[in-house]
C-alpha atoms as a PDB file:
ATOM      1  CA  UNK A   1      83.989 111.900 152.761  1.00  0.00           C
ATOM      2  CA  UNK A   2      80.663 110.249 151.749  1.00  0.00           C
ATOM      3  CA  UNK A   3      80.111 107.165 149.743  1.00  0.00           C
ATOM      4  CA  UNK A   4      78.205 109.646 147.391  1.00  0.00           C
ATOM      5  CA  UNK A   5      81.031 112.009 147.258  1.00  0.00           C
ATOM      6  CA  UNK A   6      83.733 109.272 146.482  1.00  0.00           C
ATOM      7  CA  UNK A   7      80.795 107.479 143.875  1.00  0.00           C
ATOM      8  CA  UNK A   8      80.932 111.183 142.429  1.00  0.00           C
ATOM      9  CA  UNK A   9      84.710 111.438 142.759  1.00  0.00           C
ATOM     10  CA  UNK A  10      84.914 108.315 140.549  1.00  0.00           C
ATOM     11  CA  UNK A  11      82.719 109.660 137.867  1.00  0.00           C
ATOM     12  CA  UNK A  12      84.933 113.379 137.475  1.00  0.00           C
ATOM     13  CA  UNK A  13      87.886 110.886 136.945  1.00  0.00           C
ATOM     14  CA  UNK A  14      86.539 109.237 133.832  1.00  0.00           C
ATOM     15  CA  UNK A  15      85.701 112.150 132.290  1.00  0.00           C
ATOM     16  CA  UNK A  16      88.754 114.344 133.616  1.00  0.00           C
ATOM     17  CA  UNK A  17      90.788 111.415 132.056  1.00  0.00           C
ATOM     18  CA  UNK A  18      89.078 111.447 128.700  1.00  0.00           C
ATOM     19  CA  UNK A  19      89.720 115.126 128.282  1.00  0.00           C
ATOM     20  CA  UNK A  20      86.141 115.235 128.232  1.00  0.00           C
ATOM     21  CA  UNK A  21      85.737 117.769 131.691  1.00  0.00           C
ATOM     22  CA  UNK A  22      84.322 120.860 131.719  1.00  0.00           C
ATOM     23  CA  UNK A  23      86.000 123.322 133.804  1.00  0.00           C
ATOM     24  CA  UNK A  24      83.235 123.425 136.200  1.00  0.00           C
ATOM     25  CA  UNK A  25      83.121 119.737 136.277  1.00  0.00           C
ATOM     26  CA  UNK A  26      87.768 120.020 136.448  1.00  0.00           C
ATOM     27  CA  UNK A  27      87.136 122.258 139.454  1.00  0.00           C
ATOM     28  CA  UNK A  28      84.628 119.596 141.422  1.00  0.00           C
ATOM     29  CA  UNK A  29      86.842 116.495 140.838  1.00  0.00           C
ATOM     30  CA  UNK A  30      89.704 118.589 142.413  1.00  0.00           C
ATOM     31  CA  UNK A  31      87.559 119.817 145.488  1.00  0.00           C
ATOM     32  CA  UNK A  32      86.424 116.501 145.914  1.00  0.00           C
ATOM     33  CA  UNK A  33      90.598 115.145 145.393  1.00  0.00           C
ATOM     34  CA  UNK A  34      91.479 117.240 148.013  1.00  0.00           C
ATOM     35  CA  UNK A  35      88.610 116.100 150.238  1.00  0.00           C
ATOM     36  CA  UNK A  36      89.827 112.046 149.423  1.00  0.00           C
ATOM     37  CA  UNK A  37      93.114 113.175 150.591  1.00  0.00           C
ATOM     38  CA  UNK A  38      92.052 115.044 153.529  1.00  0.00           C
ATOM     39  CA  UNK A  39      89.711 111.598 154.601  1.00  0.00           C
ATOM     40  CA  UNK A  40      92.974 109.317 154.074  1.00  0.00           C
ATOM     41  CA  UNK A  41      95.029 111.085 156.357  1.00  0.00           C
ATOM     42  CA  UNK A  42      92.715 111.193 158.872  1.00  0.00           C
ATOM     43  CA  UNK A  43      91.897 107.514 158.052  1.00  0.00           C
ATOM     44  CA  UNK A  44      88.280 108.080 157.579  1.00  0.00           C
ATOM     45  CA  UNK A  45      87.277 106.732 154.244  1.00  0.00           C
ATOM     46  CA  UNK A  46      84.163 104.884 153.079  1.00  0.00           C
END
């Protein structure tokens, strides 16, 4: 995972947390959830 994609990660959360999401925007913070996960298990997070 990339600084940019965690920067971005942050952002979905906000809005996914205001109930202010799209569903496209639902769908990326999810992708990108999985992909946090994914980088902590292997220990390789920015």
């Amino acid at each position: 995972m990339t600084l940019e994609q965690k920067n971005r990660l942050d952002e979905l959360a906000e809005l996914v947390l205001a109930e202010e999401a799209t569903q496209e925007q639902v769908n990326e913070y999810k992708e990108l959830l999985d992909l946090w996960n994914h980088s902590f298990q292997i220990n390789e997070l920015p």
